[in-house]
Protein backbone atom coordinates (compact mmCIF):
# COMPACT_ATOMS: atom_id res chain seq x y z
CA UNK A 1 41.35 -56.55 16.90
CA UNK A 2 42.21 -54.22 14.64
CA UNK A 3 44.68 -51.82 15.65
CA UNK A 4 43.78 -48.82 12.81
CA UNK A 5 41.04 -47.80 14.61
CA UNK A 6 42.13 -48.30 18.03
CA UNK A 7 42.32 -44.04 18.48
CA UNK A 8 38.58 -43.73 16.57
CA UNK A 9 35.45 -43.03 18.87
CA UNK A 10 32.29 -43.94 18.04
CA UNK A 11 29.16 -42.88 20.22
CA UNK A 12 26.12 -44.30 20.01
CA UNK A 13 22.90 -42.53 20.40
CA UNK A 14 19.55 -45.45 20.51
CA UNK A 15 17.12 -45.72 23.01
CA UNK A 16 17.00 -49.45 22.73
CA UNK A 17 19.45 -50.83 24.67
CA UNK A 18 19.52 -54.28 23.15
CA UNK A 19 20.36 -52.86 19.78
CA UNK A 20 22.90 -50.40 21.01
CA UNK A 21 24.49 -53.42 23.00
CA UNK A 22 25.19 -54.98 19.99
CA UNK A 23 26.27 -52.21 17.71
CA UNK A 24 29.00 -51.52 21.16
CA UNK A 25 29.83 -55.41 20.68
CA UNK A 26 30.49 -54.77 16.97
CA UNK A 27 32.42 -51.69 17.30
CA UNK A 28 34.67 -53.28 20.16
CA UNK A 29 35.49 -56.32 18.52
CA UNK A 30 36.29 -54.50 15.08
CA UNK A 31 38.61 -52.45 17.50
CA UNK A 32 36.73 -48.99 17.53
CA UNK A 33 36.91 -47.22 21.20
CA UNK A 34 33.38 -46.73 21.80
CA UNK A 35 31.87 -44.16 24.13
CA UNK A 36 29.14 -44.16 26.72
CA UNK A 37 25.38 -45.02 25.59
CA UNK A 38 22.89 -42.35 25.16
CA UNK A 39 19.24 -42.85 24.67
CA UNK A 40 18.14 -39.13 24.12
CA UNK A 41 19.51 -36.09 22.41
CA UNK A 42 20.36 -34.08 25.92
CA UNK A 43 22.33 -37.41 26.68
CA UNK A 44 23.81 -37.14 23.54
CA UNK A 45 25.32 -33.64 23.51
CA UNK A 46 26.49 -34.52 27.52
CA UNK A 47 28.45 -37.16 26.29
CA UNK A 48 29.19 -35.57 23.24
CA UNK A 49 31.02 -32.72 24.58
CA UNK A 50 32.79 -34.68 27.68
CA UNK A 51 34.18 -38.16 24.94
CA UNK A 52 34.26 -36.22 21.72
CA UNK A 53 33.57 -38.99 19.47
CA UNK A 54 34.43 -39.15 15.66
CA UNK A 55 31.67 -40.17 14.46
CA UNK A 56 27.78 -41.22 15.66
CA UNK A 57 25.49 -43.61 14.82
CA UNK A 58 22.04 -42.11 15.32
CA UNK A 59 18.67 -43.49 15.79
CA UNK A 60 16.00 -40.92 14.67
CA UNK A 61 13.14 -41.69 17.25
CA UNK A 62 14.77 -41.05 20.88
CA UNK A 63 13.38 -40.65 24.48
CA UNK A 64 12.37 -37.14 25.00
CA UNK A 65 11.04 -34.82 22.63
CA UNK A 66 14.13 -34.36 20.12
CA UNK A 67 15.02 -36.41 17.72
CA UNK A 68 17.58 -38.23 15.68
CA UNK A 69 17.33 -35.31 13.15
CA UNK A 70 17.54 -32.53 15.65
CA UNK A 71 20.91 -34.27 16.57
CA UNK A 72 22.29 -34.27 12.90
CA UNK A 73 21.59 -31.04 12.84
CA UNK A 74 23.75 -30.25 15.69
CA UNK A 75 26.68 -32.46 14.19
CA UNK A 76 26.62 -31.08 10.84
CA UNK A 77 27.41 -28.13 11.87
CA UNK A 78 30.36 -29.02 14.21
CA UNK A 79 31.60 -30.81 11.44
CA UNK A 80 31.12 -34.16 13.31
CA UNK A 81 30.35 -37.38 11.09
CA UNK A 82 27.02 -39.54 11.23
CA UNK A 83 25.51 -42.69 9.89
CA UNK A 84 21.17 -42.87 10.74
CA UNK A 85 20.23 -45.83 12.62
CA UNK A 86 16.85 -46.38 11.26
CA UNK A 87 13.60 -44.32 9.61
CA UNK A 88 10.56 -43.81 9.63
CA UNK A 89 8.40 -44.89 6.90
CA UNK A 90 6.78 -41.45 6.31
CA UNK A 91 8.21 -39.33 3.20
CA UNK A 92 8.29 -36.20 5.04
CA UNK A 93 11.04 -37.70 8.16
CA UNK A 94 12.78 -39.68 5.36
CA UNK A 95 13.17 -36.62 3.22
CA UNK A 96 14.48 -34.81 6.37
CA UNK A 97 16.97 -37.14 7.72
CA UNK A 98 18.23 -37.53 3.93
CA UNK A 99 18.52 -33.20 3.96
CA UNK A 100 20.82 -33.20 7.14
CA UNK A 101 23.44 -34.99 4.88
CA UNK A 102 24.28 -38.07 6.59
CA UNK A 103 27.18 -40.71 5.47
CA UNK A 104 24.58 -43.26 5.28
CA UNK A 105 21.92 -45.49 6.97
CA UNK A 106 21.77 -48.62 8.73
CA UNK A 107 18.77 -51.01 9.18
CA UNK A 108 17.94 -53.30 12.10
CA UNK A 109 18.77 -55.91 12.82
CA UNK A 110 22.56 -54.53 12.28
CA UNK A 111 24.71 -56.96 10.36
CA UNK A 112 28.53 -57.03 11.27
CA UNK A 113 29.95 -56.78 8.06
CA UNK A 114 27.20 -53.45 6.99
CA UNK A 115 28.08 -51.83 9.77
CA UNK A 116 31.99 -51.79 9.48
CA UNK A 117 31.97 -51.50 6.15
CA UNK A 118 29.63 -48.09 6.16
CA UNK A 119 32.09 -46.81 9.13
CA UNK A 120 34.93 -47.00 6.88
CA UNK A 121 33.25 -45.46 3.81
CA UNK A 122 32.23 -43.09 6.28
CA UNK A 123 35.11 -42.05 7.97
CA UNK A 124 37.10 -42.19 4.85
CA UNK A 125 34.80 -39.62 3.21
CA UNK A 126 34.82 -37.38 6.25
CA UNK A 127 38.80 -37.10 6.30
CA UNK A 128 38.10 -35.91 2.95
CA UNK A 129 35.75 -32.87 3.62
CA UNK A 130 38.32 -32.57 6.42
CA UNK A 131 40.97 -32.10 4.78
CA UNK A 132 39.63 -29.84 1.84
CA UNK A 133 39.31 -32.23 -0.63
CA UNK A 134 36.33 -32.31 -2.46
CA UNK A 135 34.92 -36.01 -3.17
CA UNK A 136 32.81 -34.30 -5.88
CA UNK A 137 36.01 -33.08 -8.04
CA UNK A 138 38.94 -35.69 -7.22
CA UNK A 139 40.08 -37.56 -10.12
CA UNK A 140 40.47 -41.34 -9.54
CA UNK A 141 44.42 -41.90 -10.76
CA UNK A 142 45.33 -45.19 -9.01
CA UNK A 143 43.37 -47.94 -11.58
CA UNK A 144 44.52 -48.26 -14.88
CA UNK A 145 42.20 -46.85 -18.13
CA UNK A 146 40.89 -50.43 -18.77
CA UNK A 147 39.13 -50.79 -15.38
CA UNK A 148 36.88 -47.51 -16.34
CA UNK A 149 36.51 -48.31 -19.92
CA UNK A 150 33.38 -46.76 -21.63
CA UNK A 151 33.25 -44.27 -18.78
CA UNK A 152 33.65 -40.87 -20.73
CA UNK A 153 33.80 -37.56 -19.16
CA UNK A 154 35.63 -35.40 -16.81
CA UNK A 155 32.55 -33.08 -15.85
CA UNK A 156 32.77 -32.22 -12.10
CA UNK A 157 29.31 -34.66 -12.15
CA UNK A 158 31.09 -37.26 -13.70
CA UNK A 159 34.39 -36.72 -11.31
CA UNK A 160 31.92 -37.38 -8.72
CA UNK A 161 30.93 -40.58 -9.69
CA UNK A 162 34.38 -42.23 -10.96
CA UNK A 163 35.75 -40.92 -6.88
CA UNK A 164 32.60 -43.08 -5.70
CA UNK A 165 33.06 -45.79 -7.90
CA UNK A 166 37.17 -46.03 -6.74
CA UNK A 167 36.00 -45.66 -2.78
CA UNK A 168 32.81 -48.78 -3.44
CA UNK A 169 34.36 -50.39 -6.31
CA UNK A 170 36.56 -52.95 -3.99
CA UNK A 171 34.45 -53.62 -1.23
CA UNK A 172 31.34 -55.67 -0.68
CA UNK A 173 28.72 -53.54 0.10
CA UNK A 174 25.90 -52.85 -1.94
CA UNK A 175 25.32 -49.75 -4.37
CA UNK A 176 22.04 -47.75 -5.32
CA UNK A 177 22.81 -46.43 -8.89
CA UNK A 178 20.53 -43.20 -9.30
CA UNK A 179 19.72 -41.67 -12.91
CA UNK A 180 17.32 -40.67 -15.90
CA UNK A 181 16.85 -42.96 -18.42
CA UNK A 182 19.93 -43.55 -20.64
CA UNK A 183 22.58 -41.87 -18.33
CA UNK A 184 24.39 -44.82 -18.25
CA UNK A 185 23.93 -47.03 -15.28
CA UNK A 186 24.79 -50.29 -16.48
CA UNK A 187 27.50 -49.40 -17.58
CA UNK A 188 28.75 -47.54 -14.00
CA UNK A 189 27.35 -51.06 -12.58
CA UNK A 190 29.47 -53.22 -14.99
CA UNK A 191 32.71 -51.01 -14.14
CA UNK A 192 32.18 -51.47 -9.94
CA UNK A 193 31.85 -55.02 -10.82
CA UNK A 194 35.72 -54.89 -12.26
CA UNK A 195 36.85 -53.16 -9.73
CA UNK A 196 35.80 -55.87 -7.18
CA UNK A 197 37.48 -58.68 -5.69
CA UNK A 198 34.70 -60.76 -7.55
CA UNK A 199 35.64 -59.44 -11.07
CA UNK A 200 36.95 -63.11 -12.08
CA UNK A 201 33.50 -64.23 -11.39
CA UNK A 202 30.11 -63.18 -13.62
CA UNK A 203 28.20 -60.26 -13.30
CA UNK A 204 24.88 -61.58 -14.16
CA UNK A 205 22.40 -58.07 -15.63
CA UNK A 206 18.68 -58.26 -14.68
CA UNK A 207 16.23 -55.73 -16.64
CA UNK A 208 13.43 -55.87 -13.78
CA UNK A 209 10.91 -54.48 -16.20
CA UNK A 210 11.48 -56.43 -19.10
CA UNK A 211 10.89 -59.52 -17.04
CA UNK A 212 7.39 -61.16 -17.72
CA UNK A 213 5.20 -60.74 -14.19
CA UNK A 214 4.38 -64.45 -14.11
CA UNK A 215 8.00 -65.37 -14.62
CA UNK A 216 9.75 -62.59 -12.49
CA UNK A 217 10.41 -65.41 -10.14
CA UNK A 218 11.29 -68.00 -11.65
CA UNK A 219 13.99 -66.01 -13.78
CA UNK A 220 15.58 -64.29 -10.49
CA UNK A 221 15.61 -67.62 -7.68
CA UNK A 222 15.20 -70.56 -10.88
CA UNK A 223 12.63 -73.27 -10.47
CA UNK A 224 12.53 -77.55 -9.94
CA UNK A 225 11.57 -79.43 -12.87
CA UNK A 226 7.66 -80.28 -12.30
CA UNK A 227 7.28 -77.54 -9.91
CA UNK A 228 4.40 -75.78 -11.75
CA UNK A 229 2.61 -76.42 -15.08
CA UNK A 230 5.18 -76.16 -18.03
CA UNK A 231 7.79 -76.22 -15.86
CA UNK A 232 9.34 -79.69 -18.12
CA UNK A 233 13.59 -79.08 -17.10
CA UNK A 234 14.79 -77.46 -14.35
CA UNK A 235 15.78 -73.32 -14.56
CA UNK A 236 18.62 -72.08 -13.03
CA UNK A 237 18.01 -68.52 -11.24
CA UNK A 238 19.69 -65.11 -11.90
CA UNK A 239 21.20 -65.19 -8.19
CA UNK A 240 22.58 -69.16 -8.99
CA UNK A 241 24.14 -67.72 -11.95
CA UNK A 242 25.79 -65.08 -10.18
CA UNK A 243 27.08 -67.07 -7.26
CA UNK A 244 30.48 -65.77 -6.48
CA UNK A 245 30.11 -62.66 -8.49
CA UNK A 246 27.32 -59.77 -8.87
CA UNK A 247 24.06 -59.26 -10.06
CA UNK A 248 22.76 -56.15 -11.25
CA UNK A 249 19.08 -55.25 -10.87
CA UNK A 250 18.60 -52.70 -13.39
CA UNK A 251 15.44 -50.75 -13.09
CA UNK A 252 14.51 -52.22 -9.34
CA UNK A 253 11.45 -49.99 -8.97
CA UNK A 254 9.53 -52.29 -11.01
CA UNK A 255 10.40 -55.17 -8.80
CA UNK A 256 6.95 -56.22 -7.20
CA UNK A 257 6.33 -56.16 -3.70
CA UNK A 258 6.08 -60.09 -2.74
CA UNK A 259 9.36 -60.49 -4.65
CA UNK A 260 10.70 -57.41 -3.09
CA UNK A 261 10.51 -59.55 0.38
CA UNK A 262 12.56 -62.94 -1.21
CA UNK A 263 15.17 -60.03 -2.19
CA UNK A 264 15.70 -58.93 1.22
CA UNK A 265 16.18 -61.90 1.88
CA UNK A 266 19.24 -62.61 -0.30
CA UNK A 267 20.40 -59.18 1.22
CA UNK A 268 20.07 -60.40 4.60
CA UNK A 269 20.28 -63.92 4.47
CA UNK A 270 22.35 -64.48 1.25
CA UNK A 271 19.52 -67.41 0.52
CA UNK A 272 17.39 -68.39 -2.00
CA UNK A 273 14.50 -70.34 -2.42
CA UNK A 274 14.09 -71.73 -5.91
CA UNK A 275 9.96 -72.31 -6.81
CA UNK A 276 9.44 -76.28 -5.61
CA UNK A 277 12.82 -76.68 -4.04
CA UNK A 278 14.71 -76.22 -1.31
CA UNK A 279 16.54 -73.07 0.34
CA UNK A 280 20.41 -72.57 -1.02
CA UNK A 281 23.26 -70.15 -0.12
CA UNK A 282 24.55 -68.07 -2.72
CA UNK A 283 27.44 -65.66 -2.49
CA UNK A 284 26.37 -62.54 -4.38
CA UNK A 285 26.88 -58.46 -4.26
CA UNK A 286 23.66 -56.94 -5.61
CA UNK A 287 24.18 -53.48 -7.17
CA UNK A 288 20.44 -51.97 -8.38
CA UNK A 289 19.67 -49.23 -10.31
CA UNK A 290 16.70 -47.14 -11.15
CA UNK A 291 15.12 -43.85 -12.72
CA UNK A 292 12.54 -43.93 -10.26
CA UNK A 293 12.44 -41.88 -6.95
CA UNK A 294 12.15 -44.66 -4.68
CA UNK A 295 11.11 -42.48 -1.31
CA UNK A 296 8.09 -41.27 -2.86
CA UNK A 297 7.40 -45.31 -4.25
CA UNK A 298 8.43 -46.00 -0.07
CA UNK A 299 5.59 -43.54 1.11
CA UNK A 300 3.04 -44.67 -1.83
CA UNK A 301 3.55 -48.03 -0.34
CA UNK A 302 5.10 -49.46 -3.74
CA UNK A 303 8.65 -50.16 -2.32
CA UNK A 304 9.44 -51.87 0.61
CA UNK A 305 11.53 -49.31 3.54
CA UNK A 306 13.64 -51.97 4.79
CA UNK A 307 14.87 -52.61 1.30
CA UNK A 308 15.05 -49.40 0.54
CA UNK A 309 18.00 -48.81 3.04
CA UNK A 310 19.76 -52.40 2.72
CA UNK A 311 19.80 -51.53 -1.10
CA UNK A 312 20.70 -47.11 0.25
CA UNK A 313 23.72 -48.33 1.95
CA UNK A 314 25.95 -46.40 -0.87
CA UNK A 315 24.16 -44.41 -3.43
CA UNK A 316 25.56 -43.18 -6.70
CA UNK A 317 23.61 -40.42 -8.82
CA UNK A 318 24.68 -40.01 -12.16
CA UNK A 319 23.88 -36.51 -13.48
CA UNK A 320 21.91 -36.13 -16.68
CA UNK A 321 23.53 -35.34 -19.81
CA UNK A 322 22.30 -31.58 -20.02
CA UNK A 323 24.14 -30.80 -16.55
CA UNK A 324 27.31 -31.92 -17.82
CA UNK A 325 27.53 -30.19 -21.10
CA UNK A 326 31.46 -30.08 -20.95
CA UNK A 327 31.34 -33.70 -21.58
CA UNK A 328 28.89 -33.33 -24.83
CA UNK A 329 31.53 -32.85 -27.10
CA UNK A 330 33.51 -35.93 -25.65
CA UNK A 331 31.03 -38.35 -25.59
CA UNK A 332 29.86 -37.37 -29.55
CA UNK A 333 33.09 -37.84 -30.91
CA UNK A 334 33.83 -41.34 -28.91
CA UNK A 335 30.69 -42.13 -30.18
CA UNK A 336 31.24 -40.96 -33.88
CA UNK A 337 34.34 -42.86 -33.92
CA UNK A 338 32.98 -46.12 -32.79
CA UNK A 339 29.86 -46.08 -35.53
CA UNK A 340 32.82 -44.68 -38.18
CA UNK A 341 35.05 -48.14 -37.65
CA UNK A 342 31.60 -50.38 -37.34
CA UNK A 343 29.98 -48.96 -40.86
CA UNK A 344 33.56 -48.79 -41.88
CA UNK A 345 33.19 -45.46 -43.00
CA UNK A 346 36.05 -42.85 -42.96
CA UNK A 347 36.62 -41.01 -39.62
CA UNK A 348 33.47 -38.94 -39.31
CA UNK A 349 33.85 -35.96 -37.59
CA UNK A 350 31.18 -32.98 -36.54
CA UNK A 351 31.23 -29.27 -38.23
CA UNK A 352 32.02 -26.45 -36.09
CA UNK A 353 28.73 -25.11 -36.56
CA UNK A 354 26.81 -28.35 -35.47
CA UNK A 355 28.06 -28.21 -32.06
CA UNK A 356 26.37 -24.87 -30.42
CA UNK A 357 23.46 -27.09 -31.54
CA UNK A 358 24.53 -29.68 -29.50
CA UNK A 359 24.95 -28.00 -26.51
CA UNK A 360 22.11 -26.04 -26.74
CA UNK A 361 19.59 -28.96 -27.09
CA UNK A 362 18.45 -30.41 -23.54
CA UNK A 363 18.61 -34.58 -24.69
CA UNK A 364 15.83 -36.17 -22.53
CA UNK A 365 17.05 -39.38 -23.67
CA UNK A 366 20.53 -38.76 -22.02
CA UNK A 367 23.92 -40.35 -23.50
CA UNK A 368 21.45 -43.42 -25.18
CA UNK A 369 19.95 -40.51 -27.22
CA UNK A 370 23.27 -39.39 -28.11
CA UNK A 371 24.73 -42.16 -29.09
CA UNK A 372 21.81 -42.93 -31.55
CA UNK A 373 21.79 -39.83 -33.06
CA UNK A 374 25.40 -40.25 -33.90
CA UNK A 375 24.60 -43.45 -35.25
CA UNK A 376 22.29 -42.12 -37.84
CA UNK A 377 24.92 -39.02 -38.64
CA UNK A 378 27.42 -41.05 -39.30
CA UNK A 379 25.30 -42.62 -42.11
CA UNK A 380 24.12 -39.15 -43.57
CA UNK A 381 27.65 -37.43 -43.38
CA UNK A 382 29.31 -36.05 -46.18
CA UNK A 383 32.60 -36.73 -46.72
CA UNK A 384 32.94 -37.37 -43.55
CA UNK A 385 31.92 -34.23 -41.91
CA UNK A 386 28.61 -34.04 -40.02
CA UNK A 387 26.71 -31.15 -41.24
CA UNK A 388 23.45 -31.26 -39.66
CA UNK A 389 22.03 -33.17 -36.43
CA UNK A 390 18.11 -34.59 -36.86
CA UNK A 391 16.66 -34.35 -33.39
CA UNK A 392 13.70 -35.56 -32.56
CA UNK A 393 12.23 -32.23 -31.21
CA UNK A 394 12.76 -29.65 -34.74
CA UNK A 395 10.59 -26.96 -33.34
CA UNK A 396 11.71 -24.30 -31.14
CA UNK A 397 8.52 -24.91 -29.34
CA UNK A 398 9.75 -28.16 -28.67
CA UNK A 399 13.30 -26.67 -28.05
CA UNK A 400 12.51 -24.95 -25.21
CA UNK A 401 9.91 -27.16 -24.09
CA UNK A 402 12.43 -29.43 -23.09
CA UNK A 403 14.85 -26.71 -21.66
CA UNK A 404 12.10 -26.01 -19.26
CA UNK A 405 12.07 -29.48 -18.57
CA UNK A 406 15.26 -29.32 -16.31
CA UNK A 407 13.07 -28.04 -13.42
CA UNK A 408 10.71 -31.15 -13.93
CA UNK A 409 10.18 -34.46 -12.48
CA UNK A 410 12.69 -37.59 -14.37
CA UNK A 411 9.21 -38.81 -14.85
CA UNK A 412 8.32 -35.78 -16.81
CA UNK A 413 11.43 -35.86 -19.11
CA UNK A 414 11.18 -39.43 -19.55
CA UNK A 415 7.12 -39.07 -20.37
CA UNK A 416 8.24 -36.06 -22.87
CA UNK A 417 11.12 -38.04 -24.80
CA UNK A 418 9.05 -41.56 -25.00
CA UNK A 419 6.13 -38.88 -26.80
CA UNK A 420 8.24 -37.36 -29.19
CA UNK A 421 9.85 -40.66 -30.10
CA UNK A 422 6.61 -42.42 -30.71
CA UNK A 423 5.52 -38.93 -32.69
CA UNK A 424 8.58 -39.47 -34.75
CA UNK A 425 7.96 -43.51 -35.71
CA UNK A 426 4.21 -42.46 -36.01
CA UNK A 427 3.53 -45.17 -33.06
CA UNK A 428 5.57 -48.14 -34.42
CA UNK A 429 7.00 -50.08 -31.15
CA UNK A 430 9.01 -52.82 -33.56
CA UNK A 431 11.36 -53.09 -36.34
CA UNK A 432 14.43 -51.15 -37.40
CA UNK A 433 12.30 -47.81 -37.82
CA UNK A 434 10.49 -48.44 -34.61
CA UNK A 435 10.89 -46.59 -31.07
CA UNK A 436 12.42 -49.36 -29.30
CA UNK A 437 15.28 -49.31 -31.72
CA UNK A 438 15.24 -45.61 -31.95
CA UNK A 439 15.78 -46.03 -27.78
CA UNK A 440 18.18 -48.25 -27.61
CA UNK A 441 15.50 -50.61 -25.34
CA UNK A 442 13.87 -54.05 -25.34
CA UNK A 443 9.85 -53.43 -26.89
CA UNK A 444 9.01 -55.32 -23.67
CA UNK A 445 10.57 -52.92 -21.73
CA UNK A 446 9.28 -49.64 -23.69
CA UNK A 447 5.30 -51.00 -23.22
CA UNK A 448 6.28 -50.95 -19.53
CA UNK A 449 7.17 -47.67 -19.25
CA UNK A 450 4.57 -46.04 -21.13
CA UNK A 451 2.18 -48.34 -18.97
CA UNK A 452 3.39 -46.63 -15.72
CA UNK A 453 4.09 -43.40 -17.20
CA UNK A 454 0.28 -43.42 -18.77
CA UNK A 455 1.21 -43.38 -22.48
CA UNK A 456 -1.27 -44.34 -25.14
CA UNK A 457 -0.10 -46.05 -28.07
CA UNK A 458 -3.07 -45.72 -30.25
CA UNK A 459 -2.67 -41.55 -29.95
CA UNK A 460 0.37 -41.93 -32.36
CA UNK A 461 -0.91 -44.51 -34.60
């Protein structure tokens, strides 16, 4: 038993009583004080008011005509913490349960080690809002520079995702990275995978789009020698590699749906089965990351719900670079710096009157825009002064084009800033003047984007 949470109630509000059994056998064990069971909302707020629990864990369909999300709505405004039991898969309830501002989700069937680790990340961010302190501002002092290396900024945005990096970082639950392209997930992935108990162990990167379809498979769970034509020596999978340590599955909304099943079960299961062998443990944390908004690829049927919320269990959204202008200035002169010492060119540093140009531009590309465009300036300075910044949109048109674009979809930016790119290289994919370069990207990975996002090469050629 653990005697830390001996004074913490927890009700329960499911209308299955085999599940809510179990969660009460969880909760016990861990050493939580659990109240009585309720199956409906009026049960709920009876119980509620006579136990005064800490926190809930809240189914959303209930006996009677109120719901889960009724209920939230209730505890978030008595200031009362909750974690959603389950969803359903339509956009509109997910969408809702998501706007009553819950700590979190849990899937069936409940796993001991989700479920207590989600109560503490819960009830640790609660005492926060309790006690006044924002988790969107607080500064993470307590690891040293190295473990947040590359990490520049100290935006409120970006003081918001360092705090939820230091509260996930040593734990083993899973995180949802959130972001345009080029905001810098990997690199938010690659700095929770230091702060882990598992940071002595690899953290094995997986571009999901860059991955050939036919080979998708055999890359992620590895394959026995013989198993299918050309298959002459035997592969060892992405999850294999990573035993012990993490994998990161960067751009997981291109993950097919039959694969998206053998992932859940490495979630669930921790198991693999490599292609003409047999099943194997493997010991991994799985971080993902995309640029996609995966409830509307949930309700198109594209992404799987239960993976959804195994993969949910602690998002992180980074903000884009043009809502975190106070880090603009920052991030160009790391980035100057770093091209300054590779070229080895004197320090290069920007004119006063380039910057107002940098913060009025909007950068659909994000930071990876950024950073190429300081690339190329550090080549065309003058004495080691930056005098003028090439962007790829010179019109004003263009300008405020993309300003407008704030309001749009990530899609939309991302659709806009692949354009202009390809407008600039005059269609060329390859080579040291062509758009994947320009990007930052793998060509593979470029073609797959403008495939989903409905991009025709041969308009630029």
């Amino acid at each position: 038993m653990n005697y830390k949470y001996m004074n913490t109630k927890i009700l329960i509000v499911e209308d299955q009583f085999i599940e809510a059994n179990n969660l009460r056998i969880i909760l016990r064990k861990a050493g939580y004080a659990v109240c009585s069971l309720a199956s409906s909302v009026a049960e709920a707020q009876k119980i509620k008011k006579e136990e005064k629990p800490d926190l809930v864990l809240l189914d959303i369909r209930l006996q009677g005509k109120l719901t889960g999300i009724d209920l939230a709505k209730i505890l978030r405004e008595e200031n009362i913490a909750f974690i959603f039991l389950s969803a359903n898969s339509s956009k509109e309830v997910l969408n809702a349960a998501k706007a009553t501002r819950p700590y979190g989700f849990l899937v069936k069937p409940f796993r001991e080690k989700d479920v207590l680790v989600s109560l503490d990340v819960a009830l640790y961010l609660h005492k926060q809002n309790q006690q006044g302190i924002s988790a969107d501002t607080s500064v993470p002092k307590d690891f040293s520079d190295d473990m947040f290396k590359d990490i520049i900024g100290n935006s409120p945005g970006m003081m918001a995702v360092l705090n939820n990096m230091k509260i996930v970082g040593n734990s083993e639950i899973s995180v949802l990275i959130l972001g345009e392209s080029g905001t810098g997930k990997e690199l938010v992935a690659q700095c929770i995978h230091r702060l882990s108990a598992r940071a002595s162990k690899p953290c094995i990167v997986v571009n999901c789009a860059a991955l050939p379809a036919n080979l998708i498979e055999s890359e992620l769970f590895g394959h026995e020698k013989g198993a299918f034509t050309g298959a002459s020596e035997k592969r060892i999978g992405k999850f294999e590699q990573g035993n012990g340590g993490t994998v990161f599955l960067d751009e997981i909304g291109e993950l097919p749906l039959d694969l998206q099943v053998k992932l859940l079960r490495v979630l669930q299961e921790k198991e693999i089965e490599p292609i003409g062998g047999k099943k194997k443990h493997v010991d991994v944390r799985i971080i993902a990351a995309t640029n996609r908004k995966l409830e509307d690829e949930v309700a198109a049927g594209r992404f799987r719900l239960d993976l959804y919320y195994r993969l949910n269990v602690f998002p992180i959204s980074l903000p884009p670079l043009r809502e975190r202008k106070e880090d603009l200035v920052l991030l160009a002169n790391h980035f100057l710096q770093q091209f300054s010492k590779k070229e080895k060119r004197p320090e290069t540093k920007l004119a006063n009157h380039v910057i107002p140009e940098l913060l009025n531009y909007s950068w659909p590309g994000n930071i990876r825009e950024l950073e190429n465009l300081m690339a190329r300036s550090v080549l065309l300075a003058i004495d080691g002064v930056v005098n003028a910044i090439q962007f790829p949109f010179s019109s004003q048109n263009d300008t405020e084009t993309l300003i407008k674009s704030g309001t749009r979809t990530i899609h939309d930016n991302e659709r806009e800033y692949i354009m202009s790119i390809l407008k600039k290289c005059q269609g060329k994919l390859h080579g040291y003047n062509g758009a994947a370069k320009m990007m930052d990207i793998n060509v593979s990975t470029l073609r797959s984007r403008m495939k989903k996002l409905g991009i025709e090469k041969a308009k630029y050629d």
